[in-house]
N, C-alpha and C. Protein backbone atom coordinates (compact mmCIF):
# COMPACT_ATOMS: atom_id res chain seq x y z
N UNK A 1 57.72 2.83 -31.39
CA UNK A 1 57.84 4.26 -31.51
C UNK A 1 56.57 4.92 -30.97
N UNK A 2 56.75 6.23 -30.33
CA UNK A 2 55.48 6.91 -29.84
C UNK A 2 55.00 7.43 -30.75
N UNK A 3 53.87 8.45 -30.07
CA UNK A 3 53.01 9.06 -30.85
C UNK A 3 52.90 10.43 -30.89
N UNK A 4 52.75 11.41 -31.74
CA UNK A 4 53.14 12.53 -30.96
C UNK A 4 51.42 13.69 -30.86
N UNK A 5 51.30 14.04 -29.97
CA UNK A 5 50.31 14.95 -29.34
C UNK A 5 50.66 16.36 -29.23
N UNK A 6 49.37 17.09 -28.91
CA UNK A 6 49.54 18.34 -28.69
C UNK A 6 48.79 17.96 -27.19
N UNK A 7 49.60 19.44 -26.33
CA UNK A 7 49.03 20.10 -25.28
C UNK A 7 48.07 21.24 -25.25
N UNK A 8 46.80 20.88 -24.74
CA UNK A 8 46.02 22.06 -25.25
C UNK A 8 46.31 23.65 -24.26
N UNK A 9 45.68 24.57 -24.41
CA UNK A 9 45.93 25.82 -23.34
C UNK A 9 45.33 25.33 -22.21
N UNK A 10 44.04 24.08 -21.45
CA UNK A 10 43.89 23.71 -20.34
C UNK A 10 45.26 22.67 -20.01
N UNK A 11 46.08 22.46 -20.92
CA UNK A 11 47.57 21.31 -20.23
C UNK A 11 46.48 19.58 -20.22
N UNK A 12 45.93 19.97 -21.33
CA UNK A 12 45.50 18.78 -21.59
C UNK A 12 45.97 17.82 -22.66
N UNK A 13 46.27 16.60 -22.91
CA UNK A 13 46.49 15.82 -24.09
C UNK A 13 45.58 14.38 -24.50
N UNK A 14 45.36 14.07 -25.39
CA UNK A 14 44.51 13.36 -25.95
C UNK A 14 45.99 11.96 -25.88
N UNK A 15 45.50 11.04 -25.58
CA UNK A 15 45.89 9.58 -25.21
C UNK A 15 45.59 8.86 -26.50
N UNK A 16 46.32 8.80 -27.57
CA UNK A 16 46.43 8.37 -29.04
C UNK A 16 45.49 6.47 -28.53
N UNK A 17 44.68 6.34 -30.31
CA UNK A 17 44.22 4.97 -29.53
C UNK A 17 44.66 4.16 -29.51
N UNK A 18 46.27 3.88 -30.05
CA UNK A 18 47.21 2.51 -30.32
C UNK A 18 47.73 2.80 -29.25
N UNK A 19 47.84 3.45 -28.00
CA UNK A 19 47.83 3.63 -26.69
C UNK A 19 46.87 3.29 -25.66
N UNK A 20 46.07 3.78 -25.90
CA UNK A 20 44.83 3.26 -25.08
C UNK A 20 44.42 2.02 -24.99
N UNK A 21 44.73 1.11 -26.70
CA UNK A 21 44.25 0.09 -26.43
C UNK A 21 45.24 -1.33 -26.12
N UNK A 22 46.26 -0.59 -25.92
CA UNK A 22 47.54 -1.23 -25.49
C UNK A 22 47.44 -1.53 -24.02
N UNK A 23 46.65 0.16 -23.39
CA UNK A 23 47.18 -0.50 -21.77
C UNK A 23 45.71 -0.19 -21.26
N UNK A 24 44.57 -1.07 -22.62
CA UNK A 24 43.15 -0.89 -21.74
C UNK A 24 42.45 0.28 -21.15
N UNK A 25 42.65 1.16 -21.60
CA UNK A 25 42.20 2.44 -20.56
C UNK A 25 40.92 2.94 -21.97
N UNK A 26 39.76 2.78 -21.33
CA UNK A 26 38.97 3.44 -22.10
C UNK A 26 37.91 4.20 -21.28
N UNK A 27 37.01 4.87 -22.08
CA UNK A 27 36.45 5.98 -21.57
C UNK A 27 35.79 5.84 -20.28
N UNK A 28 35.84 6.77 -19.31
CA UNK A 28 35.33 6.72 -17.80
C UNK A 28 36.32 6.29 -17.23
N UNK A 29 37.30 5.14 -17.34
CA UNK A 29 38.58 5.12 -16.77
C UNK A 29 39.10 5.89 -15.89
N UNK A 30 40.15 5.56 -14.65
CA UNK A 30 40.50 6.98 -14.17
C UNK A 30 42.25 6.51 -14.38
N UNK A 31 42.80 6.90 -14.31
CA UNK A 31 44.41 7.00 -14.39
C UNK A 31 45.38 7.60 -13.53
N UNK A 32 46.31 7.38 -13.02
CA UNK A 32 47.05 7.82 -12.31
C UNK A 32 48.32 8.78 -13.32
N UNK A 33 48.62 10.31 -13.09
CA UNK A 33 50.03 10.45 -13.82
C UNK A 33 50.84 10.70 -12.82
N UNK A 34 52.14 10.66 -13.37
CA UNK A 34 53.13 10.81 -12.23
C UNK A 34 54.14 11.08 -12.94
N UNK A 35 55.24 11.93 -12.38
CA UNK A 35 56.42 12.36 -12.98
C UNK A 35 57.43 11.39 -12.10
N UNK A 36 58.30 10.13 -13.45
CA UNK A 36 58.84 9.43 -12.59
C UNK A 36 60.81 10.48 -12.94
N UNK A 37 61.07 11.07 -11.56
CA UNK A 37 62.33 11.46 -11.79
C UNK A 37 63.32 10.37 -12.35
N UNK A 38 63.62 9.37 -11.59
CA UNK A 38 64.46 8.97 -11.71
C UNK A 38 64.74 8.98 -13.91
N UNK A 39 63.41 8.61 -14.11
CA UNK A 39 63.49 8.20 -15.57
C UNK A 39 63.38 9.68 -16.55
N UNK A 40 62.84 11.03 -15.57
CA UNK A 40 62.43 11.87 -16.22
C UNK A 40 61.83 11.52 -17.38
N UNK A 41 60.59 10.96 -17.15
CA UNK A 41 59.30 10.55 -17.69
C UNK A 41 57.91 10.84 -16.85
N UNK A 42 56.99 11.16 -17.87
CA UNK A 42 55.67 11.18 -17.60
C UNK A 42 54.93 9.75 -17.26
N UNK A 43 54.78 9.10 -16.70
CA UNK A 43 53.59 7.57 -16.75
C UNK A 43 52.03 7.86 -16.51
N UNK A 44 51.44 6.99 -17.28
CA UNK A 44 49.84 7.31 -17.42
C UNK A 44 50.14 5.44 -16.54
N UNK A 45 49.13 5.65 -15.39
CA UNK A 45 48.70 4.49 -15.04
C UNK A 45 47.13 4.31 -14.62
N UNK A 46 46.74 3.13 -15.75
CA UNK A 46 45.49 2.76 -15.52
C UNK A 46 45.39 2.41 -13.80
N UNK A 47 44.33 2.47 -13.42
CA UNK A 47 43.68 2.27 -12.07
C UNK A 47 42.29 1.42 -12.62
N UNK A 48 42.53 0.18 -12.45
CA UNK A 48 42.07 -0.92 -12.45
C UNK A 48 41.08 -1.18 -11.23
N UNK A 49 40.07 -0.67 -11.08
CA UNK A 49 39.12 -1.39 -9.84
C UNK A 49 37.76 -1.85 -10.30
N UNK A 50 37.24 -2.87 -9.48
CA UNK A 50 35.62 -3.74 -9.27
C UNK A 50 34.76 -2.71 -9.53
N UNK A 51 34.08 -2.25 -10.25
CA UNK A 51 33.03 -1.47 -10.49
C UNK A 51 31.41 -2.06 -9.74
N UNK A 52 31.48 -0.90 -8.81
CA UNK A 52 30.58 -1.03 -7.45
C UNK A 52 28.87 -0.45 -7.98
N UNK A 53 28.21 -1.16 -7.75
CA UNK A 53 27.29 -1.10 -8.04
C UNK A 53 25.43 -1.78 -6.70
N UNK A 54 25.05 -0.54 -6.83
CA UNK A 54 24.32 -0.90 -5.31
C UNK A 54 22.96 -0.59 -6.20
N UNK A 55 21.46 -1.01 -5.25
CA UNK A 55 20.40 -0.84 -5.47
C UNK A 55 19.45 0.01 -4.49
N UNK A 56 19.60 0.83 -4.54
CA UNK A 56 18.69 2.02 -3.53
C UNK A 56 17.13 1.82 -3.81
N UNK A 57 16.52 1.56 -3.96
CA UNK A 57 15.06 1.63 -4.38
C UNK A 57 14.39 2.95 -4.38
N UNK A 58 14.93 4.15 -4.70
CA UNK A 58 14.60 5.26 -4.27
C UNK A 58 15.16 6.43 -5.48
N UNK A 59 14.69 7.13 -6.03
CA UNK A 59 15.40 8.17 -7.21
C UNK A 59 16.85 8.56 -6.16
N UNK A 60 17.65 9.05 -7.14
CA UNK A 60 18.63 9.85 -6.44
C UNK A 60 19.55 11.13 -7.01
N UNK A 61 19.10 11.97 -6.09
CA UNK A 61 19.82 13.69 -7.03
C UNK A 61 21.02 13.75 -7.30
N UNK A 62 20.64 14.50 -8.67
CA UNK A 62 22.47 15.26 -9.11
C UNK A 62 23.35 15.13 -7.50
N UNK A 63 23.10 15.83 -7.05
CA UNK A 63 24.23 15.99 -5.69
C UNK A 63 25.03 14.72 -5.35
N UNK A 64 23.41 13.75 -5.10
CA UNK A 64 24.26 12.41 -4.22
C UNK A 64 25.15 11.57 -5.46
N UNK A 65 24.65 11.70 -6.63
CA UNK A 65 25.48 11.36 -7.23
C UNK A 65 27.15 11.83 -7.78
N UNK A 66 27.23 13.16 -7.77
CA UNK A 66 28.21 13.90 -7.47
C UNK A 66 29.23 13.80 -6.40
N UNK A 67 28.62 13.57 -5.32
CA UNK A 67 28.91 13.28 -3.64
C UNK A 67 29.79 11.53 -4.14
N UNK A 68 29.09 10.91 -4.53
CA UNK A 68 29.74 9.68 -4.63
C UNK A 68 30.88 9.03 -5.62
N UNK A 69 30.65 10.07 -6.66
CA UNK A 69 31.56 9.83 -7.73
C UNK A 69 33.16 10.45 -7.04
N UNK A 70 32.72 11.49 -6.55
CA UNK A 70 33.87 12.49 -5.52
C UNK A 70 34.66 11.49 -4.69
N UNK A 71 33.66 10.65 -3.50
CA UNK A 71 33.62 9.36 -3.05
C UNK A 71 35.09 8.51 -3.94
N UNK A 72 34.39 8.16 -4.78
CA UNK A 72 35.34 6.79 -5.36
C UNK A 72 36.31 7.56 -6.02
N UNK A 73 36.32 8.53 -6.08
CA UNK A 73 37.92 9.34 -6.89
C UNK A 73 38.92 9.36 -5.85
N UNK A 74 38.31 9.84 -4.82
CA UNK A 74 39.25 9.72 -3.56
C UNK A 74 39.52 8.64 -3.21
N UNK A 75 38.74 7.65 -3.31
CA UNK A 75 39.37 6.25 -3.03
C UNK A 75 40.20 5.70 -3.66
N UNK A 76 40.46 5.99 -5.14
CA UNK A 76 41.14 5.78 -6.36
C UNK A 76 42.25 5.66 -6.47
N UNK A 77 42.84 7.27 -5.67
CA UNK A 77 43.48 7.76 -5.62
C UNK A 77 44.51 7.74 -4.54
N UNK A 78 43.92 7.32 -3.27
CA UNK A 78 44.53 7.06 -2.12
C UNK A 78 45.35 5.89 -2.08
């Protein structure tokens, strides 16, 4: 049996945690939703990737970090 949620006024909902920890999705996670017609259902799909990690030897600004997170969302997603 599900769980039941509210939608907030941003069309946001909170992902109950006997959900979350069912299909692994925890915080920082990114997810895919999708409206599947055929089923007229909502699906939350985890997006499962290698967490990339590099060594710059050098500080690096809000921006480039912004710039890159932007980076891997789009890749995510594609």
């Amino acid at each position: 049996m599900g769980e039941i949620v509210k939608v907030t006024r941003n069309y946001q909902v909170t992902i109950p945690a006997t959900v979350r920890a069912k299909a692994g999705i925890n915080e920082g996670d990114i997810v895919r939703v999708i409206y599947d017609e055929k089923e007229g259902v909502i699906k939350i799909i985890p997006l499962k990737r290698k967490r990339t990690t590099i060594k710059i030897g050098r500080k690096i600004s809000v921006e480039e970090i912004e710039e890159a997170i932007e980076e891997m969302m789009n890749e995510a997603t594609s």
